[in-house]
N, C-alpha and C. Protein backbone atom coordinates (compact mmCIF):
# COMPACT_ATOMS: atom_id res chain seq x y z
N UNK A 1 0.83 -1.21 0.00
CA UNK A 1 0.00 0.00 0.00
C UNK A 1 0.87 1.26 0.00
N UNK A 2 1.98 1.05 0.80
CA UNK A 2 2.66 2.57 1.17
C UNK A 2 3.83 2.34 -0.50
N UNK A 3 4.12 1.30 -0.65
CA UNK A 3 4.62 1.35 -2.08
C UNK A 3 3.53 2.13 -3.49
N UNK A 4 2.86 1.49 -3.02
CA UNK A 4 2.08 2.14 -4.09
C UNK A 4 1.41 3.66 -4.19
N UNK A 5 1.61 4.16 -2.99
CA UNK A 5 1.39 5.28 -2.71
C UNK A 5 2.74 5.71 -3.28
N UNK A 6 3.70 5.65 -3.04
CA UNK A 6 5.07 6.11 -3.33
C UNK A 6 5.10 6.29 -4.86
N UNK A 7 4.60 5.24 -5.51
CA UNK A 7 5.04 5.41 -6.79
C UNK A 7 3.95 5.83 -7.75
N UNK A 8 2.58 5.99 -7.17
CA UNK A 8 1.87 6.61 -8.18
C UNK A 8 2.32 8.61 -7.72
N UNK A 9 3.08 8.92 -6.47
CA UNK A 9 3.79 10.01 -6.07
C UNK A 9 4.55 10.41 -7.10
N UNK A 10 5.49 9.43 -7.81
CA UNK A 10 6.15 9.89 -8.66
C UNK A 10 5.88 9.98 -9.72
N UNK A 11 4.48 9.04 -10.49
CA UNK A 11 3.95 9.33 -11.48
C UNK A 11 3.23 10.30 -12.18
N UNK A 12 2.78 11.38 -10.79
CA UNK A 12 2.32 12.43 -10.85
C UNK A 12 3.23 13.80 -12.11
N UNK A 13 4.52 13.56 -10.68
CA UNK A 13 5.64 14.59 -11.79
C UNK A 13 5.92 14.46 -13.22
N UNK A 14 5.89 13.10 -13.64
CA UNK A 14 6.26 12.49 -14.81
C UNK A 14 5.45 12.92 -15.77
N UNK A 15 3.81 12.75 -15.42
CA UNK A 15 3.26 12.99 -16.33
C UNK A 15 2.69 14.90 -16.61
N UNK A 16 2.78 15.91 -15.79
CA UNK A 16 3.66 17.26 -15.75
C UNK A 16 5.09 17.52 -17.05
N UNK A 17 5.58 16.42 -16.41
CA UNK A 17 6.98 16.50 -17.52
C UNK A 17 6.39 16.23 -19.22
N UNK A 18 5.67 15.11 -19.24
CA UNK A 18 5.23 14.64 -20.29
C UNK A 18 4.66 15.92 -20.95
N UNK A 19 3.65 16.35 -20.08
CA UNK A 19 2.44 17.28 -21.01
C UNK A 19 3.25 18.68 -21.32
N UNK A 20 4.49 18.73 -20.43
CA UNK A 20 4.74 20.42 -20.68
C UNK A 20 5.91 20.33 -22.17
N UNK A 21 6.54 18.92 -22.10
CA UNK A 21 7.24 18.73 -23.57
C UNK A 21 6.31 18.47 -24.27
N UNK A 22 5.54 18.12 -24.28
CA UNK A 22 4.03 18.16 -25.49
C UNK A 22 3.74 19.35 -26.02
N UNK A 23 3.49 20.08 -24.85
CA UNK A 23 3.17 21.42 -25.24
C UNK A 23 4.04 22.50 -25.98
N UNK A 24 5.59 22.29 -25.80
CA UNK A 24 6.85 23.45 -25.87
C UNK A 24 6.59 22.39 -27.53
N UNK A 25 6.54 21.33 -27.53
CA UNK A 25 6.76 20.84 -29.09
C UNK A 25 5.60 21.12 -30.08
N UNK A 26 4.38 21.22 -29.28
CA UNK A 26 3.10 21.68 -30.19
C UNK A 26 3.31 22.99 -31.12
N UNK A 27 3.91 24.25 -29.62
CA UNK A 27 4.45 25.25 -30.22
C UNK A 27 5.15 25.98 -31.13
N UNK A 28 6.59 24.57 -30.99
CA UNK A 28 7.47 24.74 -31.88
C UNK A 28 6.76 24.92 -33.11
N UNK A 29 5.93 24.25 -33.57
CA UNK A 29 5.14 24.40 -34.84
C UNK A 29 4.00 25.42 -34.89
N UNK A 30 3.65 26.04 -34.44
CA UNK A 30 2.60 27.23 -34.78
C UNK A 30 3.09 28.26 -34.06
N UNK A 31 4.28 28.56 -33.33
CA UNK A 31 4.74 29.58 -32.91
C UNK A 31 5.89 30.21 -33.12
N UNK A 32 6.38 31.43 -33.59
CA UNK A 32 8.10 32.00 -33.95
C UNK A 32 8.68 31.78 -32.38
N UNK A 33 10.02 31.22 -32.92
CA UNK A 33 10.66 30.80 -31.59
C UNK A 33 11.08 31.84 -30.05
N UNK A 34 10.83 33.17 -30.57
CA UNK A 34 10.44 33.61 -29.53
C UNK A 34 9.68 33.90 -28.57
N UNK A 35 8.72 33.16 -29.52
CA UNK A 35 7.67 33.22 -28.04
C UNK A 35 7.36 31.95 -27.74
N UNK A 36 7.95 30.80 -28.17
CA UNK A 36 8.26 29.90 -27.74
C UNK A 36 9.09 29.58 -26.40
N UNK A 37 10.07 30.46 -26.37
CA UNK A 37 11.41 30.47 -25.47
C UNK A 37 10.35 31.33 -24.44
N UNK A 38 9.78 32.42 -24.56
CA UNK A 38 8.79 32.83 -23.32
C UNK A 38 7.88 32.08 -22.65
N UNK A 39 6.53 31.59 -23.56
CA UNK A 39 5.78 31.02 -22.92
C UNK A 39 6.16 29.62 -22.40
N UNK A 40 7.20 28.92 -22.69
CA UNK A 40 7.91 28.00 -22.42
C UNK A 40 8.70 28.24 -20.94
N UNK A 41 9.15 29.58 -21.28
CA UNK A 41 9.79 30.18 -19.32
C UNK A 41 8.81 30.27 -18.16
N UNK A 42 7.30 30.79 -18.73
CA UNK A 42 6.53 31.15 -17.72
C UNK A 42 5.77 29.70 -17.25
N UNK A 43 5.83 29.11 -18.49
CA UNK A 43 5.37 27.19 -17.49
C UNK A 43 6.16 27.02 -16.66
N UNK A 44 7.42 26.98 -17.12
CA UNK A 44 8.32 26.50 -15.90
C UNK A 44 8.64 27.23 -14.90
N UNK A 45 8.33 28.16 -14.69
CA UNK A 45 8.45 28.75 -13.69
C UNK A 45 7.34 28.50 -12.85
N UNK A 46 6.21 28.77 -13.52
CA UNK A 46 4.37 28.81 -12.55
C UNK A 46 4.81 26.61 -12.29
N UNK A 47 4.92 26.59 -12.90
CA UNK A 47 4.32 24.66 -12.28
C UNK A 47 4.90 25.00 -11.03
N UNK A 48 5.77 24.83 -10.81
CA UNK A 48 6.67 24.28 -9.15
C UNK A 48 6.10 25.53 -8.05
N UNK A 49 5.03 26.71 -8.82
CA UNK A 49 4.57 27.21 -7.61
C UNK A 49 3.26 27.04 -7.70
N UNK A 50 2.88 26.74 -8.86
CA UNK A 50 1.30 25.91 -8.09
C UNK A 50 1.63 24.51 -7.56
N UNK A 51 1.96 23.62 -8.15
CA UNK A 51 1.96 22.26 -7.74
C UNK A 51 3.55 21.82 -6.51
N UNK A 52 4.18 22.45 -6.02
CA UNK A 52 4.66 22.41 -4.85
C UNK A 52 4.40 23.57 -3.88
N UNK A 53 4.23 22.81 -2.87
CA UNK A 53 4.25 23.94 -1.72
C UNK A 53 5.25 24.86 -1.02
N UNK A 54 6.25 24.10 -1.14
CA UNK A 54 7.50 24.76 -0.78
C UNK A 54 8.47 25.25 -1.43
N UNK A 55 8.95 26.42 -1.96
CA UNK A 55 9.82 26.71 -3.32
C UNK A 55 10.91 27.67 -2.17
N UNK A 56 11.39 27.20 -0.74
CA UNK A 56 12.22 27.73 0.08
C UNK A 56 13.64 27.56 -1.08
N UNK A 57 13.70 26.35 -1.49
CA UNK A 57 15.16 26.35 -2.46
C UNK A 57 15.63 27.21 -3.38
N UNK A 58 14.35 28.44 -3.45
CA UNK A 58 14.99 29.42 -4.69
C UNK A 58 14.75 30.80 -3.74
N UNK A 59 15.01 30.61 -2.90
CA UNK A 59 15.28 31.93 -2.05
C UNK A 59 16.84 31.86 -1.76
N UNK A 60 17.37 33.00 -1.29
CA UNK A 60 18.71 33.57 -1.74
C UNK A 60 19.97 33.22 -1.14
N UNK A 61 20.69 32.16 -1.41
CA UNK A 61 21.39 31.37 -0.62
C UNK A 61 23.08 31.88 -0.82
N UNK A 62 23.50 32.80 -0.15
CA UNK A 62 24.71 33.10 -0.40
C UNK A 62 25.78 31.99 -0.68
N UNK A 63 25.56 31.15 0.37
CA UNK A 63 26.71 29.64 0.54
C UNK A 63 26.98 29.25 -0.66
N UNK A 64 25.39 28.74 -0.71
CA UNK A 64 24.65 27.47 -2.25
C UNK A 64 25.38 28.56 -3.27
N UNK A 65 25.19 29.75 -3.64
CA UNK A 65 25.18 30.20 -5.02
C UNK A 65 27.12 30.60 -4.71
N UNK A 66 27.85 30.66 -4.08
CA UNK A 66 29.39 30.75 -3.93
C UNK A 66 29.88 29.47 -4.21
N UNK A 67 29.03 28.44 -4.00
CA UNK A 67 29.31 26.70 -4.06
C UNK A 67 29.53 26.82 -5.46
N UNK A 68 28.29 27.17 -6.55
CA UNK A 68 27.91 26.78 -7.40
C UNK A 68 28.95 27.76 -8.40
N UNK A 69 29.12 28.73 -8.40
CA UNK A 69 29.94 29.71 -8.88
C UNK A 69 31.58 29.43 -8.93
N UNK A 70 31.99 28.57 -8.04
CA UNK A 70 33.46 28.04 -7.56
C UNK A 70 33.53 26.76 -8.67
N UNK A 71 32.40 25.98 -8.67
CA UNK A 71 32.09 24.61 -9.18
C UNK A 71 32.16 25.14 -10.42
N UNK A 72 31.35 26.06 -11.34
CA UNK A 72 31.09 26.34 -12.36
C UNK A 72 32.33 27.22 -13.08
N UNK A 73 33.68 27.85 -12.01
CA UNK A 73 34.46 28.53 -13.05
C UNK A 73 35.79 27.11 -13.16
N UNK A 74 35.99 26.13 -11.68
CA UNK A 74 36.84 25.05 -11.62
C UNK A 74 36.09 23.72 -13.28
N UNK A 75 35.18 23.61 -13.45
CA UNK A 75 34.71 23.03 -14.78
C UNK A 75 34.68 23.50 -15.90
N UNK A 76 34.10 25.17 -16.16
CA UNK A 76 34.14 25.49 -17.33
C UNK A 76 35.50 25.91 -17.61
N UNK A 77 36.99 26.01 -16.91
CA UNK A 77 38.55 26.63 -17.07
C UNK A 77 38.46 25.31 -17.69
N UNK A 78 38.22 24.00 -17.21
CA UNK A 78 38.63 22.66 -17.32
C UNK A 78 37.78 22.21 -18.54
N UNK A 79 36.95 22.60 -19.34
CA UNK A 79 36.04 22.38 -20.13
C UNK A 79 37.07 23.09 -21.58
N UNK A 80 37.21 24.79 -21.15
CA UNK A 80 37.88 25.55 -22.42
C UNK A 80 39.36 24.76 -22.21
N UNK A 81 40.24 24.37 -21.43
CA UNK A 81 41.47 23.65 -21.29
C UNK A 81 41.70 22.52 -22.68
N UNK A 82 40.34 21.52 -22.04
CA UNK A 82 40.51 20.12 -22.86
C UNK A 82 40.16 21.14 -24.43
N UNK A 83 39.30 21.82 -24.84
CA UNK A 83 39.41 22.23 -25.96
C UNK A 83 39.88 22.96 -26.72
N UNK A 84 40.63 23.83 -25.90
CA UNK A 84 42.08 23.91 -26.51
C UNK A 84 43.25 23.12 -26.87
N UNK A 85 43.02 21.99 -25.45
CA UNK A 85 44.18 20.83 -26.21
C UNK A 85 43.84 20.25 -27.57
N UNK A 86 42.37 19.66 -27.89
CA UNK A 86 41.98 18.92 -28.83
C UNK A 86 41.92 20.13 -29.84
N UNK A 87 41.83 21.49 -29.89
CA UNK A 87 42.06 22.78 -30.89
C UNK A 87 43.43 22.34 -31.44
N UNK A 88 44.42 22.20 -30.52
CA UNK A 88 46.16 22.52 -30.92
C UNK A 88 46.52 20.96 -31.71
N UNK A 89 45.84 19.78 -31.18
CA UNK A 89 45.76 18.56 -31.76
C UNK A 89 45.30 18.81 -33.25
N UNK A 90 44.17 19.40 -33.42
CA UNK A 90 43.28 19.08 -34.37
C UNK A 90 44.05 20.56 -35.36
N UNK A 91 44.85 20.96 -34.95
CA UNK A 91 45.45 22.34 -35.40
C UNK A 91 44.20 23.28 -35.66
N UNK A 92 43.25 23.33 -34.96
CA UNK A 92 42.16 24.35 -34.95
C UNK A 92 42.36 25.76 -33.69
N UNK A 93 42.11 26.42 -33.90
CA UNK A 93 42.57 28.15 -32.79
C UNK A 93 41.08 28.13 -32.01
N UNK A 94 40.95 28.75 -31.00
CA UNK A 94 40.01 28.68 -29.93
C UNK A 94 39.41 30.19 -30.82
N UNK A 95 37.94 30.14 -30.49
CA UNK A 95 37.26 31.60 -31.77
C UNK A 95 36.55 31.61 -30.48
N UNK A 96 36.30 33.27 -30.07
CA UNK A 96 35.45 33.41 -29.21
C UNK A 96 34.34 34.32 -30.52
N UNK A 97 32.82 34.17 -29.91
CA UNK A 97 32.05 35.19 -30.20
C UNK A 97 31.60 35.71 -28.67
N UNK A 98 31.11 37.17 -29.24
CA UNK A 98 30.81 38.01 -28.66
C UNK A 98 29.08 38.11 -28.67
N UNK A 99 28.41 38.24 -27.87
CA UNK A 99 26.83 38.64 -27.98
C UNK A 99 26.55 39.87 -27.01
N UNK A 100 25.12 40.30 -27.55
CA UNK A 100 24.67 41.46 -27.04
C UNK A 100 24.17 41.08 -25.35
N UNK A 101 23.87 42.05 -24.78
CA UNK A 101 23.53 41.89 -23.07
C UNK A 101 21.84 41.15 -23.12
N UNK A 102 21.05 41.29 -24.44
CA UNK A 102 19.82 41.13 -24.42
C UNK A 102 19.98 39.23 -24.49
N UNK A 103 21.31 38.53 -25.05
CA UNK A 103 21.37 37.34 -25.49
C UNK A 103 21.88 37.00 -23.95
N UNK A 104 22.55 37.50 -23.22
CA UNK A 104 22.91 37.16 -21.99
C UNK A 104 22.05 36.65 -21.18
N UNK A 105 20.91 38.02 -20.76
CA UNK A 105 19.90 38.24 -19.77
C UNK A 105 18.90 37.37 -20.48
N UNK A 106 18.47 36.73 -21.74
CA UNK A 106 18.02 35.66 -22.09
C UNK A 106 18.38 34.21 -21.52
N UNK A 107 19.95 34.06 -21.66
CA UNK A 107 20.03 32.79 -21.35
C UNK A 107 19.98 32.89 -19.27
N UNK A 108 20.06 33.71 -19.08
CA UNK A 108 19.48 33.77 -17.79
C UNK A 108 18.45 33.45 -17.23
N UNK A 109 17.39 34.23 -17.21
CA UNK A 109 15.92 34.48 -17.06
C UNK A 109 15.14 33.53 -17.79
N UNK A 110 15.41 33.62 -19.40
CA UNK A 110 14.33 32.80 -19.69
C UNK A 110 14.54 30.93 -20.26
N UNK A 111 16.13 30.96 -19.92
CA UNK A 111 16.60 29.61 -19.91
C UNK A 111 17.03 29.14 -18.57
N UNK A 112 17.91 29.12 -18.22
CA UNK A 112 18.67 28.74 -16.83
C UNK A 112 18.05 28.64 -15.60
N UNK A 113 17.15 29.93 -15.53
CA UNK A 113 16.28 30.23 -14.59
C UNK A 113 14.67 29.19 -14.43
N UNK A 114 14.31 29.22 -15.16
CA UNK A 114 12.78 28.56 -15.55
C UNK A 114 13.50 27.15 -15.41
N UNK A 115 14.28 26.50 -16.36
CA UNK A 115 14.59 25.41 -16.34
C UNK A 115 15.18 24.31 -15.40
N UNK A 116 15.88 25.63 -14.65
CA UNK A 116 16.24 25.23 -13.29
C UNK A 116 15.12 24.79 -12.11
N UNK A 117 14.21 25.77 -12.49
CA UNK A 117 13.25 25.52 -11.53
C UNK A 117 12.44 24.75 -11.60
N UNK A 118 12.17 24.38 -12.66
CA UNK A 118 11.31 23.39 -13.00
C UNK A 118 11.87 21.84 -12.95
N UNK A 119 13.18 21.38 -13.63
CA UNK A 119 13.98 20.33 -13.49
C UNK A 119 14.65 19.89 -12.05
N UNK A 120 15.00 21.01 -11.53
CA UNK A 120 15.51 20.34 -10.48
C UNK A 120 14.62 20.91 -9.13
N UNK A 121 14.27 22.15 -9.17
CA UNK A 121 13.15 22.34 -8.06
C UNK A 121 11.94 21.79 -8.12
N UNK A 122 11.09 21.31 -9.49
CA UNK A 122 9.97 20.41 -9.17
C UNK A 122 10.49 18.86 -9.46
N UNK A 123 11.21 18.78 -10.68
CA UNK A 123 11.12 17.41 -10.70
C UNK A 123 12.15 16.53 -9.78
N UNK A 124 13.44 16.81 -9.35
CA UNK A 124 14.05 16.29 -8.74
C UNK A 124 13.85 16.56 -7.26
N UNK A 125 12.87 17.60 -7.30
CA UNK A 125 12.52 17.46 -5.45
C UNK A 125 11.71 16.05 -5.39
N UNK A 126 10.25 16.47 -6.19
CA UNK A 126 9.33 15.14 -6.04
C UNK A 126 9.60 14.21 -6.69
N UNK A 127 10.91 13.49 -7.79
CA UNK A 127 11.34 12.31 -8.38
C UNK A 127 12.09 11.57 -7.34
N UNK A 128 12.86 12.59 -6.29
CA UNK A 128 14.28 12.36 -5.21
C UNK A 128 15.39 13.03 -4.70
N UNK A 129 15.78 14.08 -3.92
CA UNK A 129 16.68 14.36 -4.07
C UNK A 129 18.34 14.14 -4.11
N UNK A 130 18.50 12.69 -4.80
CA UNK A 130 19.15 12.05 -4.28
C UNK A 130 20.16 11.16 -5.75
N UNK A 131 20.77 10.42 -5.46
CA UNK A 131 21.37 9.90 -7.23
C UNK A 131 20.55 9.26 -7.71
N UNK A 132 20.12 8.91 -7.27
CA UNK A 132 19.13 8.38 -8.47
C UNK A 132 17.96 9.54 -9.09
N UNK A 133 17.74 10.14 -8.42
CA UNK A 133 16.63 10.93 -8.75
C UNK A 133 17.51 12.08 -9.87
N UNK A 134 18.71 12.40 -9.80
CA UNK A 134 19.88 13.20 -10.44
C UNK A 134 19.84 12.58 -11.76
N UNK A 135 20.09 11.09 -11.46
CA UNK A 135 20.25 10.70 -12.89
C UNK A 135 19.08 10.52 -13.53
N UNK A 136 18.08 10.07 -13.17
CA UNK A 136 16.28 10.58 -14.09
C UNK A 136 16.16 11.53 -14.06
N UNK A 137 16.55 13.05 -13.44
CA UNK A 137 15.83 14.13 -14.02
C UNK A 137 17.12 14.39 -15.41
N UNK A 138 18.33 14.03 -14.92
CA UNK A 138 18.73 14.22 -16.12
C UNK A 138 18.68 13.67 -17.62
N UNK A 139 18.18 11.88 -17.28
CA UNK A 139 17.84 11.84 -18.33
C UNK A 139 16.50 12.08 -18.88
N UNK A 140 15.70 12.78 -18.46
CA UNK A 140 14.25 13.71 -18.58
C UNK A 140 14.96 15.07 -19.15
N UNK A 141 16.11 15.61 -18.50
CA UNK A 141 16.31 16.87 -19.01
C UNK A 141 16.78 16.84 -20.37
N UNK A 142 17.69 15.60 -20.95
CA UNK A 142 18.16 15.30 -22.41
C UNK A 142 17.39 15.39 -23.49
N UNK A 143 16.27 14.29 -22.95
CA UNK A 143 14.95 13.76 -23.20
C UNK A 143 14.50 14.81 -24.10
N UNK A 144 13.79 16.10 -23.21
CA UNK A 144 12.99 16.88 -23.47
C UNK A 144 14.02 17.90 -24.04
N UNK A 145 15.09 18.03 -24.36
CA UNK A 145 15.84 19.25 -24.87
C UNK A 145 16.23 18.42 -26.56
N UNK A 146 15.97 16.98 -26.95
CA UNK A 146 15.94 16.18 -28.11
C UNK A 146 14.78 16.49 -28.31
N UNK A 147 13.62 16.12 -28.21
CA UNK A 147 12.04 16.48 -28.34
C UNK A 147 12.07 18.24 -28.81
N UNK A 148 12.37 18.50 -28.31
CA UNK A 148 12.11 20.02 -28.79
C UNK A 148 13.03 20.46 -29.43
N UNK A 149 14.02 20.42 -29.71
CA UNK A 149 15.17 21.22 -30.71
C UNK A 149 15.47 20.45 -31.49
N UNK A 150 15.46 18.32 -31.54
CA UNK A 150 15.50 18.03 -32.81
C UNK A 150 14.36 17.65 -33.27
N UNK A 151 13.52 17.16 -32.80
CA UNK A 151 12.18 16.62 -33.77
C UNK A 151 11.60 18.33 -33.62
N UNK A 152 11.26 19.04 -32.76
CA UNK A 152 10.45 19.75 -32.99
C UNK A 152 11.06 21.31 -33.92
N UNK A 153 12.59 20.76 -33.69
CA UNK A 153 13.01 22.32 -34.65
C UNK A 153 13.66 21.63 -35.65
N UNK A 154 13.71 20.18 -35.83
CA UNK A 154 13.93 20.13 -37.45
C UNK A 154 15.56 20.11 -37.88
N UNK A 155 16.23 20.27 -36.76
CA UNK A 155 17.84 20.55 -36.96
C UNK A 155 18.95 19.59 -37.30
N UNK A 156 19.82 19.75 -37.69
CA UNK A 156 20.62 18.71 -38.35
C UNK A 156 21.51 17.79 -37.01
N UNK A 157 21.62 16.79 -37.47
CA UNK A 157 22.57 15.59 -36.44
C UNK A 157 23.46 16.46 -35.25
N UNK A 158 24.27 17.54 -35.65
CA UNK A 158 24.69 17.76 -35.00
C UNK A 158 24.68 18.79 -33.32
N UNK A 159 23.20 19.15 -33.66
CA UNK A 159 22.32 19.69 -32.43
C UNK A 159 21.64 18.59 -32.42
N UNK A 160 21.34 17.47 -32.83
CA UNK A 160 20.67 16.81 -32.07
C UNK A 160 21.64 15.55 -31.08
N UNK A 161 22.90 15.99 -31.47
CA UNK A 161 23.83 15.16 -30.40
C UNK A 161 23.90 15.78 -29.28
N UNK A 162 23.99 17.17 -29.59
CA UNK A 162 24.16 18.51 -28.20
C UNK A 162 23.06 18.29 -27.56
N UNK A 163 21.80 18.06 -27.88
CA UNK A 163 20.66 18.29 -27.10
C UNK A 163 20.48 16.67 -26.35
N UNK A 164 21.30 15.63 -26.66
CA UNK A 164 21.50 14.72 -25.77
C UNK A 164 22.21 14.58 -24.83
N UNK A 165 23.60 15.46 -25.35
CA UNK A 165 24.78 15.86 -24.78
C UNK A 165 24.61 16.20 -23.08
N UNK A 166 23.47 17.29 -22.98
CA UNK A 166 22.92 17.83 -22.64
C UNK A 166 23.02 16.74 -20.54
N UNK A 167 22.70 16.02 -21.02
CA UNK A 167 22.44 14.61 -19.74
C UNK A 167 23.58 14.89 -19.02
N UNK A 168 24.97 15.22 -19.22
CA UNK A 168 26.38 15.65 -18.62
C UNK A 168 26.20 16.63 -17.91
N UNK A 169 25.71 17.78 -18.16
CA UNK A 169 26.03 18.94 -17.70
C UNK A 169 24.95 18.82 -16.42
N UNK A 170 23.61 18.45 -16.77
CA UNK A 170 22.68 18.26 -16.09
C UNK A 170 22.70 17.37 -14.98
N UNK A 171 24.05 16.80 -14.88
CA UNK A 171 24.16 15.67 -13.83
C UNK A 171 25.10 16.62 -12.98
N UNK A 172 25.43 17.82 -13.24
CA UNK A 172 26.44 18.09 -12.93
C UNK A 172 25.40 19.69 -11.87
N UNK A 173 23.93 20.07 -12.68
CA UNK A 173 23.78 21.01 -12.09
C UNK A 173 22.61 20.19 -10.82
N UNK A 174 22.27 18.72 -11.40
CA UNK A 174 21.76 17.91 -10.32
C UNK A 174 21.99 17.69 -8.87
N UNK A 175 23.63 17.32 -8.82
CA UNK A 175 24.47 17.33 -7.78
C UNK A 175 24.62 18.45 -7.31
N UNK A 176 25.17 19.43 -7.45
CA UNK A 176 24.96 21.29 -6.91
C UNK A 176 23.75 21.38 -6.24
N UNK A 177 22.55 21.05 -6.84
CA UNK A 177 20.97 20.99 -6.41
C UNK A 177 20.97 20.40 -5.01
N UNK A 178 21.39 19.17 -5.05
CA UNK A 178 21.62 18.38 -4.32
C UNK A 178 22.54 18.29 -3.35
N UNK A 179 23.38 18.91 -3.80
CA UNK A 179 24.80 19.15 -2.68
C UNK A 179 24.35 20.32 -1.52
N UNK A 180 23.84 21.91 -2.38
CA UNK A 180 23.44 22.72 -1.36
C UNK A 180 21.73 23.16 -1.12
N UNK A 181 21.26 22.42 -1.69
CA UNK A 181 19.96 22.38 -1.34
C UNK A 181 18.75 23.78 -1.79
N UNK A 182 19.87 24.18 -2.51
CA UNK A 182 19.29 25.55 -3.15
C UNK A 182 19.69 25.35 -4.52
N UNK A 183 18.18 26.29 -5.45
CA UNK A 183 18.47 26.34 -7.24
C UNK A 183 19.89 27.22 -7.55
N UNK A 184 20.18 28.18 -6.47
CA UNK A 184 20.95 29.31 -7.10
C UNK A 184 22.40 28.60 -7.43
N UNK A 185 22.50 27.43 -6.76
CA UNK A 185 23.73 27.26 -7.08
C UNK A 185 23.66 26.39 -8.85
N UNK A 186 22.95 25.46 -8.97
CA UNK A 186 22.44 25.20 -10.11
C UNK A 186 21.95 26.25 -11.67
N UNK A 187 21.38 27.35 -11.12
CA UNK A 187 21.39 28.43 -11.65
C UNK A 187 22.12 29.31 -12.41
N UNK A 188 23.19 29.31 -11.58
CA UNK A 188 24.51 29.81 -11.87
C UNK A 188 25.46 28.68 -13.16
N UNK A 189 25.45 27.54 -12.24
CA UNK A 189 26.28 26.90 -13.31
C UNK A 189 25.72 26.63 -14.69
N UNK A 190 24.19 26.97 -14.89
CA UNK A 190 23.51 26.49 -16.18
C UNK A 190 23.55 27.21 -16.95
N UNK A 191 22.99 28.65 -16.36
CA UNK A 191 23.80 30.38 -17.22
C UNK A 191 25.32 29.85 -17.51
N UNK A 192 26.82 29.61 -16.60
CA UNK A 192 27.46 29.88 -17.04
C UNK A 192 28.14 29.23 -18.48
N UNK A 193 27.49 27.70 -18.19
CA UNK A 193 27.66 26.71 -19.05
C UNK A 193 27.49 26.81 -20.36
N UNK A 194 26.24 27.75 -20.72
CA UNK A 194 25.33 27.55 -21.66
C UNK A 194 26.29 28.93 -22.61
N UNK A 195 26.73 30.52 -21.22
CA UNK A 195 27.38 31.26 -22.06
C UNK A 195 28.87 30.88 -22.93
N UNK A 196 29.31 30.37 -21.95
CA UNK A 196 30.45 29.55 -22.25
C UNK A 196 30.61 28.65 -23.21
N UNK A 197 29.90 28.07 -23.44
CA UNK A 197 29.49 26.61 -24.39
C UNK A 197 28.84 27.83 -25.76
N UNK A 198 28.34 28.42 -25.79
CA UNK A 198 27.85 29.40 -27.08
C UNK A 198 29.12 30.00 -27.67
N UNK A 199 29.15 30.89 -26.35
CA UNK A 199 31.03 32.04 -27.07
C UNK A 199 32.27 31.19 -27.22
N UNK A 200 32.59 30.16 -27.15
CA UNK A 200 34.02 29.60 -27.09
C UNK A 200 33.43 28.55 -27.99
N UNK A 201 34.56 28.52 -28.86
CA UNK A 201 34.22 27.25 -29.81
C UNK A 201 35.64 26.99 -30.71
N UNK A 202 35.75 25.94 -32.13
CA UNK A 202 37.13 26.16 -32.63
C UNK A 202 36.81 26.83 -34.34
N UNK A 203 37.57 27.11 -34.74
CA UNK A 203 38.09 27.38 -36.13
C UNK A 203 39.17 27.23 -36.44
């Protein structure tokens, strides 16, 4: 009985997860992708405050978000490192681009932020906060970032490896979640990842 209580508990979140990648993919097709990337932020943000009661984890955690900020410049130095080695291997030069403050405060607010809250403040609170629950929301977070950018945007093999890719990093802002018990530290590393991973690349 108390098993089964447990696990139709978790079936609840799942099927939340299900309907809101249903929905961001319905969009993809009758909507220009910017207002895709909006109304897509404001689900994820509103679910985890109607359907949890407690959203204490995204209130302002100096510790959690210094954790996550330490974690996120010791990985991404170690991230541009290895690709510079495989640049100087491959005789390719490290190319930075540059973007405007509006592409920044985007991948902030209406990526990092929403997504955070929704992946690891609803689903990995009520999936587990724990490894196992790390490694299903991440592979839910892969999941749904393949669903929507390759079937639903149509893109060639090589975003649709990134948007699987995707399961790494997410294990990585899982544990942070999990380590300090607050989004901000998760937050941080998903903004920094995502700027980082855009502006640094090879030629």
């Amino acid at each position: 009985m108390i098993r089964d209580y447990a696990s139709h508990k978790r079936l609840f979140p799942l099927a939340v997860y299900a309907l809101l990648i249903s929905l961001i993919l319905l969009m993809r097709f009758i909507l220009p992708w910017p207002y895709v990337i909006t109304v897509s932020a404001v689900l994820m943000l509103s679910i985890p405050f109607i359907l949890k009661s407690d959203m204490k984890d995204l209130r302002w955690d100096p510790k959690g978000a210094l954790f996550g900020l330490a974690a996120s410049v010791v990985l991404l130095l170690l991230y541009v490192a290895v690709l510079v080695g495989y640049g100087m291997y491959k005789g390719l030069s490290l190319e930075l681009n540059f973007f405007s403050y509006s592409f920044v405060l985007t991948q902030l607010l209406l990526v990092a932020l929403p997504e955070e809250v929704f992946f690891r403040g609803y689903l990995q609170y009520k999936l587990g906060n724990d490894i196992k629950g790390i490694v299903i929301v991440s592979l839910l977070f892969a999941l749904g970032h393949f669903v929507t950018l390759c079937i639903g945007g149509g893109h060639n093999i090589a975003v649709c490896s990134q948007a699987v890719l995707t399961f790494f990093p997410s294990l990585v802002m899982g544990y942070l979640y999990f380590r300090t018990e607050t989004l901000w530290a998760s937050i941080l590393f998903h903004f920094l990842a995502n700027v980082v991973y855009i502006s640094v690349g090879l030629a």
